[in-house]
C-alpha atoms as a PDB file:
ATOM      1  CA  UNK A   1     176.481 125.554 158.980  1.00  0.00           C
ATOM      2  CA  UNK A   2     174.517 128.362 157.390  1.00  0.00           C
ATOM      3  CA  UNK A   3     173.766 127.832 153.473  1.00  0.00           C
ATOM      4  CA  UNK A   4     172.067 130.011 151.177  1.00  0.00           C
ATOM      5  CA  UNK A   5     169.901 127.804 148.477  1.00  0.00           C
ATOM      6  CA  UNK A   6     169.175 129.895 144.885  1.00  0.00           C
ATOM      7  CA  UNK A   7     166.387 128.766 142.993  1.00  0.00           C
ATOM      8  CA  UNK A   8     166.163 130.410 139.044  1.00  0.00           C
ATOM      9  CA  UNK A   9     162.747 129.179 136.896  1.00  0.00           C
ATOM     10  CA  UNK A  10     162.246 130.041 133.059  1.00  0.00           C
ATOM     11  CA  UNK A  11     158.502 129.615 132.408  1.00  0.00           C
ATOM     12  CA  UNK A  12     156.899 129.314 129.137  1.00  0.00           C
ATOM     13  CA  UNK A  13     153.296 128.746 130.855  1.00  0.00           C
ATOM     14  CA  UNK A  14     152.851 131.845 133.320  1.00  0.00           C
ATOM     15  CA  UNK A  15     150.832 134.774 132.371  1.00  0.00           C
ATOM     16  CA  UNK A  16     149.455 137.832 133.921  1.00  0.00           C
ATOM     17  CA  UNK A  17     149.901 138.331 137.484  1.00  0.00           C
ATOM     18  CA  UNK A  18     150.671 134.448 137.523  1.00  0.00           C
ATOM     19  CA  UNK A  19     154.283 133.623 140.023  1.00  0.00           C
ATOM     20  CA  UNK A  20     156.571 130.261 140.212  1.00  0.00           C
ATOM     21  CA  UNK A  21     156.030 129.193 143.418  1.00  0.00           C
ATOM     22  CA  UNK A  22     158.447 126.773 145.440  1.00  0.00           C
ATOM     23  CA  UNK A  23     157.959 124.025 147.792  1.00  0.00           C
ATOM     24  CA  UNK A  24     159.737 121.238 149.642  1.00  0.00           C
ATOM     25  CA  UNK A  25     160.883 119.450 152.488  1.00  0.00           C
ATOM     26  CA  UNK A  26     162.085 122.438 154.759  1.00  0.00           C
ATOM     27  CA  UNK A  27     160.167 124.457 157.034  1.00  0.00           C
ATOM     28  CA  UNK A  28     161.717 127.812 154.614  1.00  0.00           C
ATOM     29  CA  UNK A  29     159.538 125.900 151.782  1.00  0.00           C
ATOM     30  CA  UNK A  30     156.423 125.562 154.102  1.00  0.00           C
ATOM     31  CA  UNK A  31     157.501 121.456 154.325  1.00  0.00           C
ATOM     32  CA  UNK A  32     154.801 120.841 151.199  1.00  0.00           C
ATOM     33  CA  UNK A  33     152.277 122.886 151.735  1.00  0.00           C
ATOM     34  CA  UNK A  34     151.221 124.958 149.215  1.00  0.00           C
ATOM     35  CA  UNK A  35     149.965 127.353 151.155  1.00  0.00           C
ATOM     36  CA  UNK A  36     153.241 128.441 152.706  1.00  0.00           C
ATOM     37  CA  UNK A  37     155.271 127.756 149.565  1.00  0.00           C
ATOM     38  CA  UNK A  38     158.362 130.471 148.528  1.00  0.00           C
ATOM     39  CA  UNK A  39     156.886 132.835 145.791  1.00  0.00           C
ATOM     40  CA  UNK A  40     159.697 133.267 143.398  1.00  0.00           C
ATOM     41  CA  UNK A  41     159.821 137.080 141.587  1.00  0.00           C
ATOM     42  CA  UNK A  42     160.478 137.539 137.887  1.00  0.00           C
ATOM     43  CA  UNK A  43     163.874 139.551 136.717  1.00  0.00           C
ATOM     44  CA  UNK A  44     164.188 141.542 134.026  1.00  0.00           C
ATOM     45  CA  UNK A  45     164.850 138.959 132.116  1.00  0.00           C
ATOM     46  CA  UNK A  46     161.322 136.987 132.909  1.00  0.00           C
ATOM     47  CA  UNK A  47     163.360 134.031 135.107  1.00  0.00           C
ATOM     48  CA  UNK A  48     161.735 133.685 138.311  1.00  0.00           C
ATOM     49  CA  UNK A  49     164.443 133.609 141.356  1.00  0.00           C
ATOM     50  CA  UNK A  50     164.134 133.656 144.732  1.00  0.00           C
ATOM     51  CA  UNK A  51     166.464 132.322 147.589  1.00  0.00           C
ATOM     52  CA  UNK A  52     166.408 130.922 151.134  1.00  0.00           C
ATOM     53  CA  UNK A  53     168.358 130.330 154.021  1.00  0.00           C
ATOM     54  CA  UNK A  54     169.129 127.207 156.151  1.00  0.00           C
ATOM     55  CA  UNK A  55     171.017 125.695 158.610  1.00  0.00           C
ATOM     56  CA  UNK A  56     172.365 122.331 158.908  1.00  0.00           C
ATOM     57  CA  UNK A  57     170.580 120.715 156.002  1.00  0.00           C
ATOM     58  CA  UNK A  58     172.042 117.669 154.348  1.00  0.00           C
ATOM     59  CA  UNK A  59     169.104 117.088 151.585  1.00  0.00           C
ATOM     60  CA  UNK A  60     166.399 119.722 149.991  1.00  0.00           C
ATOM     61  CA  UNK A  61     163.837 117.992 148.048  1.00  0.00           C
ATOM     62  CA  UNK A  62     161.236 120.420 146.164  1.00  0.00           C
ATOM     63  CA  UNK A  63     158.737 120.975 143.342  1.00  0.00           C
ATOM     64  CA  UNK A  64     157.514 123.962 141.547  1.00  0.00           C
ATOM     65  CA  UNK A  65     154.405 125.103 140.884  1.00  0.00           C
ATOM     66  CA  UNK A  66     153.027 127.511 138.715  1.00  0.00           C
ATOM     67  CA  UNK A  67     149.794 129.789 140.491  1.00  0.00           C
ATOM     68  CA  UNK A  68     148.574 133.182 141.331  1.00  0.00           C
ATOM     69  CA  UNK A  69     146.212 134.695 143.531  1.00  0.00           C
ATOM     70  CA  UNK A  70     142.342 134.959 143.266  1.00  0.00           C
ATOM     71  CA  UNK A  71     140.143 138.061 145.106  1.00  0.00           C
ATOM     72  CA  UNK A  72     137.426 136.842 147.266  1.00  0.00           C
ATOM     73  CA  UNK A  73     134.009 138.727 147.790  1.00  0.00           C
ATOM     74  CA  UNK A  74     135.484 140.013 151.257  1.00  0.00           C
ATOM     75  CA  UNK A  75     138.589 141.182 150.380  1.00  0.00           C
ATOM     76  CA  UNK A  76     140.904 138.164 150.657  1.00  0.00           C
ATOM     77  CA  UNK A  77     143.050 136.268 148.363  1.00  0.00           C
ATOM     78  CA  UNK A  78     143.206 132.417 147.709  1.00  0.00           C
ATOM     79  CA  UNK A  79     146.430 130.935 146.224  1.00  0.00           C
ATOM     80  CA  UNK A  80     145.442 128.875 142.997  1.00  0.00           C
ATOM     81  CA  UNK A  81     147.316 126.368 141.456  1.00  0.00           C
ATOM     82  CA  UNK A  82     147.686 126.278 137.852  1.00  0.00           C
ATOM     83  CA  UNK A  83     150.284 123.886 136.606  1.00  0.00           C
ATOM     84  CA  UNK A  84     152.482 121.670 138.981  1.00  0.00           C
ATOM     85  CA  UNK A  85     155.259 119.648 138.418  1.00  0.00           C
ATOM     86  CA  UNK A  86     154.662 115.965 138.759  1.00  0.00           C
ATOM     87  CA  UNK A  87     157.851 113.750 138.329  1.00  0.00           C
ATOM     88  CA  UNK A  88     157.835 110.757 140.418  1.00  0.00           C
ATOM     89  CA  UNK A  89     161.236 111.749 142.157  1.00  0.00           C
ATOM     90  CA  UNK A  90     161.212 115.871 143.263  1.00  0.00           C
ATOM     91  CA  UNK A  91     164.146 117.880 142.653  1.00  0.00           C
ATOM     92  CA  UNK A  92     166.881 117.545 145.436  1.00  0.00           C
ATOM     93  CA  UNK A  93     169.424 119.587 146.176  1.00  0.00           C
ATOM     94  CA  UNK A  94     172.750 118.833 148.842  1.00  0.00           C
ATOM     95  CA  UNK A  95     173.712 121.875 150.518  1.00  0.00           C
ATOM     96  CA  UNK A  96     176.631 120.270 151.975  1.00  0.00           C
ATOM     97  CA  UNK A  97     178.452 118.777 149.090  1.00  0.00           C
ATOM     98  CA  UNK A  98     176.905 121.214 145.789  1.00  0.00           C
ATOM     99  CA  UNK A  99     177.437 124.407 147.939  1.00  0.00           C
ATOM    100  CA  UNK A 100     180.969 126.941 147.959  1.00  0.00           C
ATOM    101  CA  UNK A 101     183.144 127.811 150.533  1.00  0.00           C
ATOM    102  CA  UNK A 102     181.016 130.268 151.735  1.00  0.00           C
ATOM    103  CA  UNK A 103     177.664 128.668 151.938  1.00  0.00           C
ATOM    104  CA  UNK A 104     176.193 129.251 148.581  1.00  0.00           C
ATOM    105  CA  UNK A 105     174.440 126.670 146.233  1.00  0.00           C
ATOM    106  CA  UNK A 106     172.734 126.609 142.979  1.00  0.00           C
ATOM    107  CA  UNK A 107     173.752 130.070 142.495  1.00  0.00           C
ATOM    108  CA  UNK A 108     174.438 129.313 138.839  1.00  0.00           C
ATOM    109  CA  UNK A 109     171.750 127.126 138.140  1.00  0.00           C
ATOM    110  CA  UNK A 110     168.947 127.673 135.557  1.00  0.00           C
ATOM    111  CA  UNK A 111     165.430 125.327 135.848  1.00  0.00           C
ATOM    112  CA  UNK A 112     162.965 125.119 133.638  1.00  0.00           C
ATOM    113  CA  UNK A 113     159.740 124.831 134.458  1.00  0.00           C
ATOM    114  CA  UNK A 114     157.972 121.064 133.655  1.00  0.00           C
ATOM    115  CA  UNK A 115     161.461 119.660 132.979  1.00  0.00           C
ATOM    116  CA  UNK A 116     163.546 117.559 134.937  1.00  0.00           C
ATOM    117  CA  UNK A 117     165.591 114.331 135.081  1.00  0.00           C
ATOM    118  CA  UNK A 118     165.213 114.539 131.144  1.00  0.00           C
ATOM    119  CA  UNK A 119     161.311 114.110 130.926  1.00  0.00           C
ATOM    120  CA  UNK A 120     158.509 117.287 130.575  1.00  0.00           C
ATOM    121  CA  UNK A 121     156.255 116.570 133.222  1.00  0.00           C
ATOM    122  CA  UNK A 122     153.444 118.706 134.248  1.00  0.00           C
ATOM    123  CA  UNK A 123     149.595 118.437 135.409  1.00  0.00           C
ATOM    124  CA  UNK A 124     147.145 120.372 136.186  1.00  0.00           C
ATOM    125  CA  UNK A 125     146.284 122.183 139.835  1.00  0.00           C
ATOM    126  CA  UNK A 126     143.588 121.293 142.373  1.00  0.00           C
ATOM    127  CA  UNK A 127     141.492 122.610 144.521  1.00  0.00           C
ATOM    128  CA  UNK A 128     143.341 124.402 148.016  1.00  0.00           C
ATOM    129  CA  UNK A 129     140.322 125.229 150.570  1.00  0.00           C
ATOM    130  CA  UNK A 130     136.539 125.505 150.482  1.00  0.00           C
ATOM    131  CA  UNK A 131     136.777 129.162 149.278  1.00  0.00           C
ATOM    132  CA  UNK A 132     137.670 127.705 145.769  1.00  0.00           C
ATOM    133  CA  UNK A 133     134.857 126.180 143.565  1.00  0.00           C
ATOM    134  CA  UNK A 134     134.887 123.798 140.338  1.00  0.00           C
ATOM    135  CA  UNK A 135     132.639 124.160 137.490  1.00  0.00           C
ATOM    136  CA  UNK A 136     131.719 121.208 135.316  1.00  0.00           C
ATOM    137  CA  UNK A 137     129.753 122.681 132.079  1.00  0.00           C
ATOM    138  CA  UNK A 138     127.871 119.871 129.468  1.00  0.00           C
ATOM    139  CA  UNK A 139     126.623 120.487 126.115  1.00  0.00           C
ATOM    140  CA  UNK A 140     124.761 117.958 125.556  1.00  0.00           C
ATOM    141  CA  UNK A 141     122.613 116.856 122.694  1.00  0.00           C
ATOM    142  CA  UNK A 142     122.166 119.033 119.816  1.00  0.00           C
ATOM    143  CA  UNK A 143     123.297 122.545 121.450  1.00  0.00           C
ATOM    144  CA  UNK A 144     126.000 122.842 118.362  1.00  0.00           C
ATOM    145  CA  UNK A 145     124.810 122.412 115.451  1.00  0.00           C
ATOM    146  CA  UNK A 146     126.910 122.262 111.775  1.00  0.00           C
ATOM    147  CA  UNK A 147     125.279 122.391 108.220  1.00  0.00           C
ATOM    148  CA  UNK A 148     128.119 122.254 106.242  1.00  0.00           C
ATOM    149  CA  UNK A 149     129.216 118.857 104.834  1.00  0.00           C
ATOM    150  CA  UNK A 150     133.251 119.133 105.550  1.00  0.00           C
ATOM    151  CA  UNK A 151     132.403 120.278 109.130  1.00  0.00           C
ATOM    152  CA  UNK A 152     131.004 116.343 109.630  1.00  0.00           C
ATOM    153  CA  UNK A 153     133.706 114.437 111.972  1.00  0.00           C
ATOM    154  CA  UNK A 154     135.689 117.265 113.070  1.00  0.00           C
ATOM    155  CA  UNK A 155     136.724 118.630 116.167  1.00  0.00           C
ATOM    156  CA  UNK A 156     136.094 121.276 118.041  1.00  0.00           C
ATOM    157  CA  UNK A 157     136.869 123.637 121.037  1.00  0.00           C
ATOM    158  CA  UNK A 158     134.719 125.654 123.057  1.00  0.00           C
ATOM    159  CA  UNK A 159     136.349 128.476 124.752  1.00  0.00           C
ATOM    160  CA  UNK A 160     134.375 130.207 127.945  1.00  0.00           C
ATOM    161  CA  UNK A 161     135.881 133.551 128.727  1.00  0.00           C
ATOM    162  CA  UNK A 162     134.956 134.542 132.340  1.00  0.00           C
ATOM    163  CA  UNK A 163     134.521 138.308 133.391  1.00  0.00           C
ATOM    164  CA  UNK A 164     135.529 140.503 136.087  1.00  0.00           C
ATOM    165  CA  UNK A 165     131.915 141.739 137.898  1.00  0.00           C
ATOM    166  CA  UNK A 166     133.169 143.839 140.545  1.00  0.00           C
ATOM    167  CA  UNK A 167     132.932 147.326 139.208  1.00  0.00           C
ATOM    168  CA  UNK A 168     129.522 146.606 137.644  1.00  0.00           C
ATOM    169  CA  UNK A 169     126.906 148.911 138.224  1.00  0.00           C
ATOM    170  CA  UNK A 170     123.572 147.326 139.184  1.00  0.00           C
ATOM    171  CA  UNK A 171     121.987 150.168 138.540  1.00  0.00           C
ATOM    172  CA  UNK A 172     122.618 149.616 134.637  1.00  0.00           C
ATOM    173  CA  UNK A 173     121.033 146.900 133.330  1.00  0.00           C
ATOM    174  CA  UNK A 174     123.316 147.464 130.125  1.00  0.00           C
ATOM    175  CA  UNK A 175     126.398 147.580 131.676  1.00  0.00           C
ATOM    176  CA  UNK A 176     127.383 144.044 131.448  1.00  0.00           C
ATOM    177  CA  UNK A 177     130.923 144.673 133.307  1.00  0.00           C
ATOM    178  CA  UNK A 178     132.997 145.123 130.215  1.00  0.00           C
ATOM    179  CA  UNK A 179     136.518 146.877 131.175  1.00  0.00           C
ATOM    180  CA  UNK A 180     135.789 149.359 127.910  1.00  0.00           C
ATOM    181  CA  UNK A 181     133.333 150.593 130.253  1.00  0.00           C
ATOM    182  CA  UNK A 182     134.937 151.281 133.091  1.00  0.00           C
ATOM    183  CA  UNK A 183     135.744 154.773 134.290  1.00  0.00           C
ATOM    184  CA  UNK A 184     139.166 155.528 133.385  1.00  0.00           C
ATOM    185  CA  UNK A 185     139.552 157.105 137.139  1.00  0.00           C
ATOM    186  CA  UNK A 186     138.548 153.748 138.608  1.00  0.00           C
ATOM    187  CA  UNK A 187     141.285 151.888 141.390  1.00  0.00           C
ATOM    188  CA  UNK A 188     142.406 149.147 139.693  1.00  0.00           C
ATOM    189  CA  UNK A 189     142.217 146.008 142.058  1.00  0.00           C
ATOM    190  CA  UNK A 190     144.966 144.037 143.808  1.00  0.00           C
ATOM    191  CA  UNK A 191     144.239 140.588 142.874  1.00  0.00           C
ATOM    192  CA  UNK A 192     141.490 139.513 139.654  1.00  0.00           C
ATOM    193  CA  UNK A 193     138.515 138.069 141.200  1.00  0.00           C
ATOM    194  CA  UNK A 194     138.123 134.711 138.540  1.00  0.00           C
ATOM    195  CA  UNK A 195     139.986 132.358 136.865  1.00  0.00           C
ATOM    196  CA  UNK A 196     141.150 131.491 133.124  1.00  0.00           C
ATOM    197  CA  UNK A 197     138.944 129.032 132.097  1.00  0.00           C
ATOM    198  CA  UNK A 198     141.036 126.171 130.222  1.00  0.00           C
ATOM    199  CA  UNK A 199     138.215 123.704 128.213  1.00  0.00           C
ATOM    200  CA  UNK A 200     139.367 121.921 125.342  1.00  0.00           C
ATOM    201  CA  UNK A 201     136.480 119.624 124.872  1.00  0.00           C
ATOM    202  CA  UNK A 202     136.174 117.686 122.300  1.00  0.00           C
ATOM    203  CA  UNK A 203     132.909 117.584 119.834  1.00  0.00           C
ATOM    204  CA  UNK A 204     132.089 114.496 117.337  1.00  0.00           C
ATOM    205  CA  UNK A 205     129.579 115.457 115.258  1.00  0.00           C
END
């Protein structure tokens, strides 16, 4: 038997050009791999839904995970994960028993993103192929340096905002890539070509 499996994600984490992706035990979910996960689309009202077919299934197990796509130097893009969920037991799903007459399951049903079984549970991405690189950044020593009194024991984030180099004009020594910049005229590109940088470190001083 033929069923048709819904899937419907509200987010509170995604942000530009970021998707909901789905994966899971079925070859229509890419059977865990990341790689060949369903990309779910946002509505118009910002849920992410997508939907896929199968035939004979008695259990779908599957996760979401939040990611978007990165630009290579060459013209390619690299799936990166963001945000996944991490419950001990994935979401499951039996097509059999949960679908209609007519083949069609979770058709009503809402997710959230991060929450299931009751519990929030979410973790940080990794790392996909060798095309994707990790950064460690220290400050040691005394690189920050306070001289007011009620600064003593506090602490502190550092925020590192990346930029987008690829319309930068060697030529310019000035131009530093900044979008105000830019020539208005200029094709916008596909797919940005660096991440958000996340650091919350934390500074005793």
């Amino acid at each position: 038997m033929q069923f048709t499996v819904y899937f419907a994600v509200k987010n509170l984490f995604s942000g530009e050009n970021e998707y909901i992706f789905v994966t899971g035990s079925d070859e229509k979910l890419g059977l865990w791999d990341p790689q060949k996960a369903l990309k779910l689309e946002p509505n118009n009202e910002g849920i992410f839904v997508g939907s896929v077919n199968l035939f004979d299934v008695k259990q779908l197990k599957f996760r979401y995970f939040l990611g978007y796509y990165l630009a290579s130097d060459h013209g390619q893009k690299s799936l990166i994960i963001r945000k996944w969920e991490t419950h001990l037991s994935p979401r499951c799903v039996l097509p059999g028993i949960e679908s209609s007459k007519d083949g069609i399951c979770r058709a009503k049903v809402n997710d959230v993103f991060g929450f299931h079984a009751g519990r929030d549970m979410i973790s940080d991405g990794w790392l996909l192929d060798d095309q994707q690189n990790q950064i460690h950044l220290s400050v040691t020593g005394e690189a920050i340096k306070f001289y007011k009194s009620k600064t003593t024991n506090q602490e502190y984030r550092v925020k590192i905002s990346p930029m987008d180099l690829r319309n930068r004009d060697d030529s310019n020594p000035y131009d530093d890539g900044d979008d105000d910049d830019t020539p208005q005229d200029e094709p916008s590109q596909p797919y940005c070509s660096y991440s958000d940088t996340d650091i919350a470190v934390r500074f005793i001083t």
